[in-house]
Protein backbone atom coordinates (compact mmCIF):
# COMPACT_ATOMS: atom_id res chain seq x y z
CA UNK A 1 52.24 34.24 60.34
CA UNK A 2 50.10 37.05 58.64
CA UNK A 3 51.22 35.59 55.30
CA UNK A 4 50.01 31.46 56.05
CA UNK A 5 46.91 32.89 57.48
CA UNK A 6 46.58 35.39 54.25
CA UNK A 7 47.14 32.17 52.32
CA UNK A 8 44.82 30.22 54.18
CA UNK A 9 42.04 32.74 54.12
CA UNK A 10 42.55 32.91 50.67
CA UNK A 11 42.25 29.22 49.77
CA UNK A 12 39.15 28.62 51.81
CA UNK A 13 37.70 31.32 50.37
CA UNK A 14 38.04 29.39 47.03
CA UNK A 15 37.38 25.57 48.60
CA UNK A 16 34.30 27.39 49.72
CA UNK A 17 33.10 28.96 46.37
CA UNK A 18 33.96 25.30 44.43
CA UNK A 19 31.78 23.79 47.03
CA UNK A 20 29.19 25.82 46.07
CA UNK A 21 29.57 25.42 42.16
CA UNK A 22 29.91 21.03 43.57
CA UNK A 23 26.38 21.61 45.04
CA UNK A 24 24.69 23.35 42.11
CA UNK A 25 26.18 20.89 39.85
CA UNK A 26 25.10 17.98 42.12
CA UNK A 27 21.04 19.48 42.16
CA UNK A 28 21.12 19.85 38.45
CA UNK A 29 22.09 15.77 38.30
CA UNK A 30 19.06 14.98 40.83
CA UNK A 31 16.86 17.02 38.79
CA UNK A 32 17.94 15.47 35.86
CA UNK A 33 17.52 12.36 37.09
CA UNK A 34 14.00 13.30 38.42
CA UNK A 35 13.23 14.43 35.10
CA UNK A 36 14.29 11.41 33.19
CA UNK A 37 12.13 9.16 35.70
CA UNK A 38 9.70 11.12 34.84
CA UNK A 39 10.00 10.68 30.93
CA UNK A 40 10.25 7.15 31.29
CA UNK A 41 7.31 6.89 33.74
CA UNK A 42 5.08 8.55 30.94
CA UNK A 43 6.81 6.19 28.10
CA UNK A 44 5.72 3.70 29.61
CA UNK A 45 2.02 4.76 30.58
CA UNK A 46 1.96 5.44 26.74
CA UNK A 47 2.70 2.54 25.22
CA UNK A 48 0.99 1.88 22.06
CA UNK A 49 -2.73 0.59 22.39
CA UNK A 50 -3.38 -2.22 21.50
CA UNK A 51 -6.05 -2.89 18.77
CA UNK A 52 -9.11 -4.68 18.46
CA UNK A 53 -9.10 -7.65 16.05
CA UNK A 54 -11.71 -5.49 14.05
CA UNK A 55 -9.44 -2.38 13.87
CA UNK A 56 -5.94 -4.34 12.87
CA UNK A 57 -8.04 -6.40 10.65
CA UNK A 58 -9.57 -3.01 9.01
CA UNK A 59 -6.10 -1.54 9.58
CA UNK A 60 -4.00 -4.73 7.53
CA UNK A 61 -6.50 -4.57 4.70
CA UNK A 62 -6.16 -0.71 3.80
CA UNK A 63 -2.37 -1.65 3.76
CA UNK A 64 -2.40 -4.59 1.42
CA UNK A 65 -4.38 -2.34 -0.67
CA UNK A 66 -2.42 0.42 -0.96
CA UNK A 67 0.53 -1.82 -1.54
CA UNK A 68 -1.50 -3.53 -4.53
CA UNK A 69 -1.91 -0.36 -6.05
CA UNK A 70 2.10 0.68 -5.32
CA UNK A 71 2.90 -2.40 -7.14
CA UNK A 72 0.79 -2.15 -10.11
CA UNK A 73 1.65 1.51 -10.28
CA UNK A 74 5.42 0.21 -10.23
CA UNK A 75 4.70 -2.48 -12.85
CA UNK A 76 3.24 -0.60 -15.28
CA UNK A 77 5.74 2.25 -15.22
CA UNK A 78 8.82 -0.67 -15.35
CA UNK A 79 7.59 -2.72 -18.43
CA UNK A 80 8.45 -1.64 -21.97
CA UNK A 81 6.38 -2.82 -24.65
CA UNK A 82 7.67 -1.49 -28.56
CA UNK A 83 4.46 -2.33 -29.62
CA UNK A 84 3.41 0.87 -27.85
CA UNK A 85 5.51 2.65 -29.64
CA UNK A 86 4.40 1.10 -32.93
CA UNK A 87 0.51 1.77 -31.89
CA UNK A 88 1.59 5.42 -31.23
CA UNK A 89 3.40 6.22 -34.12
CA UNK A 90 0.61 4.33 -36.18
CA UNK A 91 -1.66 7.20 -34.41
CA UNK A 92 0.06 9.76 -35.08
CA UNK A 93 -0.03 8.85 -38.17
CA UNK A 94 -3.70 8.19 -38.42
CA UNK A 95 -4.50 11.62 -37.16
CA UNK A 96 -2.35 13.27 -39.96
CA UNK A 97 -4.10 10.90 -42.70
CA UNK A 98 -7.95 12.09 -41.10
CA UNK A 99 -6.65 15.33 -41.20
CA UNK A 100 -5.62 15.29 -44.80
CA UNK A 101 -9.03 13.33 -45.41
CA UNK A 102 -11.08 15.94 -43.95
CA UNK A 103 -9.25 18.52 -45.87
CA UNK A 104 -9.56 17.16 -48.78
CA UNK A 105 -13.57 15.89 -48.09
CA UNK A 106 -14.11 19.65 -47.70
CA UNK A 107 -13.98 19.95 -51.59
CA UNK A 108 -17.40 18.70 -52.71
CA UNK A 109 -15.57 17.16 -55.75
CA UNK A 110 -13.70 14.12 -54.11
CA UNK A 111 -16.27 12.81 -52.15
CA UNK A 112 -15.95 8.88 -51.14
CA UNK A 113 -18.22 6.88 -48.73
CA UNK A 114 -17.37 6.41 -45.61
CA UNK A 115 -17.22 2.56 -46.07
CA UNK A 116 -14.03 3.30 -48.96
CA UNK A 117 -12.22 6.04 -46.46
CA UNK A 118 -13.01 3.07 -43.65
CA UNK A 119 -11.10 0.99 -45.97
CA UNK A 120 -8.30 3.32 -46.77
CA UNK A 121 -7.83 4.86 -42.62
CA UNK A 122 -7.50 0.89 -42.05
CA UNK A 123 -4.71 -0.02 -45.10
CA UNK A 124 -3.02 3.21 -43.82
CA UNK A 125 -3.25 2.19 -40.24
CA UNK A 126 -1.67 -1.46 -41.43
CA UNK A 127 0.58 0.15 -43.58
CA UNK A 128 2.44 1.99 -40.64
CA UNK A 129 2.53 -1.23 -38.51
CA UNK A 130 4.55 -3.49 -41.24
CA UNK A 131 7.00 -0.07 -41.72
CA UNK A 132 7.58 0.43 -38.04
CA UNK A 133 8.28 -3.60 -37.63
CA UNK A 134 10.29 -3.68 -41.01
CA UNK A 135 12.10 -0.63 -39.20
CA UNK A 136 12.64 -2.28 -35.88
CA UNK A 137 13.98 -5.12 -37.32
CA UNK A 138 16.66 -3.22 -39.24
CA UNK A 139 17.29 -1.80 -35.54
């Protein structure tokens, strides 16, 4: 009989430490739940506010705007134009030319008016349009 009681002594022993570790588990579910009441107590007292027709309106505008300039931004980065190309290479090319020019206006002896280097800047200028077409159009 000293070993059943052993046995028994034993096994309440452990019935009554998992009833403890039951009980600890079963007040950290209630204060979970308590807590989560709580979080959904104070979503609800702070729900969004709601805005004055003066403030959306305000609010909407500053939107469409910055959307305007998001889309022109967008636009002007997306289109290609080869003209642009031809217009920069033409001014690169102008900018060597004047730089020649004014080299070569330093001497005293070649001097032209400015109406004839006007005239020649502007033949140049045309000059390296018709190439970079003629070029494109061998592309």
């Amino acid at each position: 009989m000293d070993l059943i009681k052993e046995i028994n002594d034993k096994y309440l022993a452990l019935e009554a430490e998992i009833d403890q570790k039951l009980e600890k588990v079963q007040a950290e579910e209630l204060k979970l739940e308590r807590q989560n009441e709580k979080l959904a107590d104070t979503s609800i007292i702070a729900a969004p506010r709601v805005l004055s027709y003066e403030e959306a309106l305000l609010r909407n505008t500053n939107t469409l705007k910055a959307l305007e300039i998001a889309k022109a931004r967008l636009r002007s980065r997306s289109t290609y134009s080869p003209v642009e190309k031809l217009l920069q290479k033409a001014l690169q090319n102008y900018r060597k030319e004047l730089e020649s020019l004014q080299e070569v206006s330093d001497n005293p002896e070649d001097k032209e008016t400015p109406e004839e280097d006007e005239d020649n800047l502007y033949d140049l200028v045309m000059q390296n349009v018709i190439e970079a077409k003629k070029q494109q159009t061998e592309l």
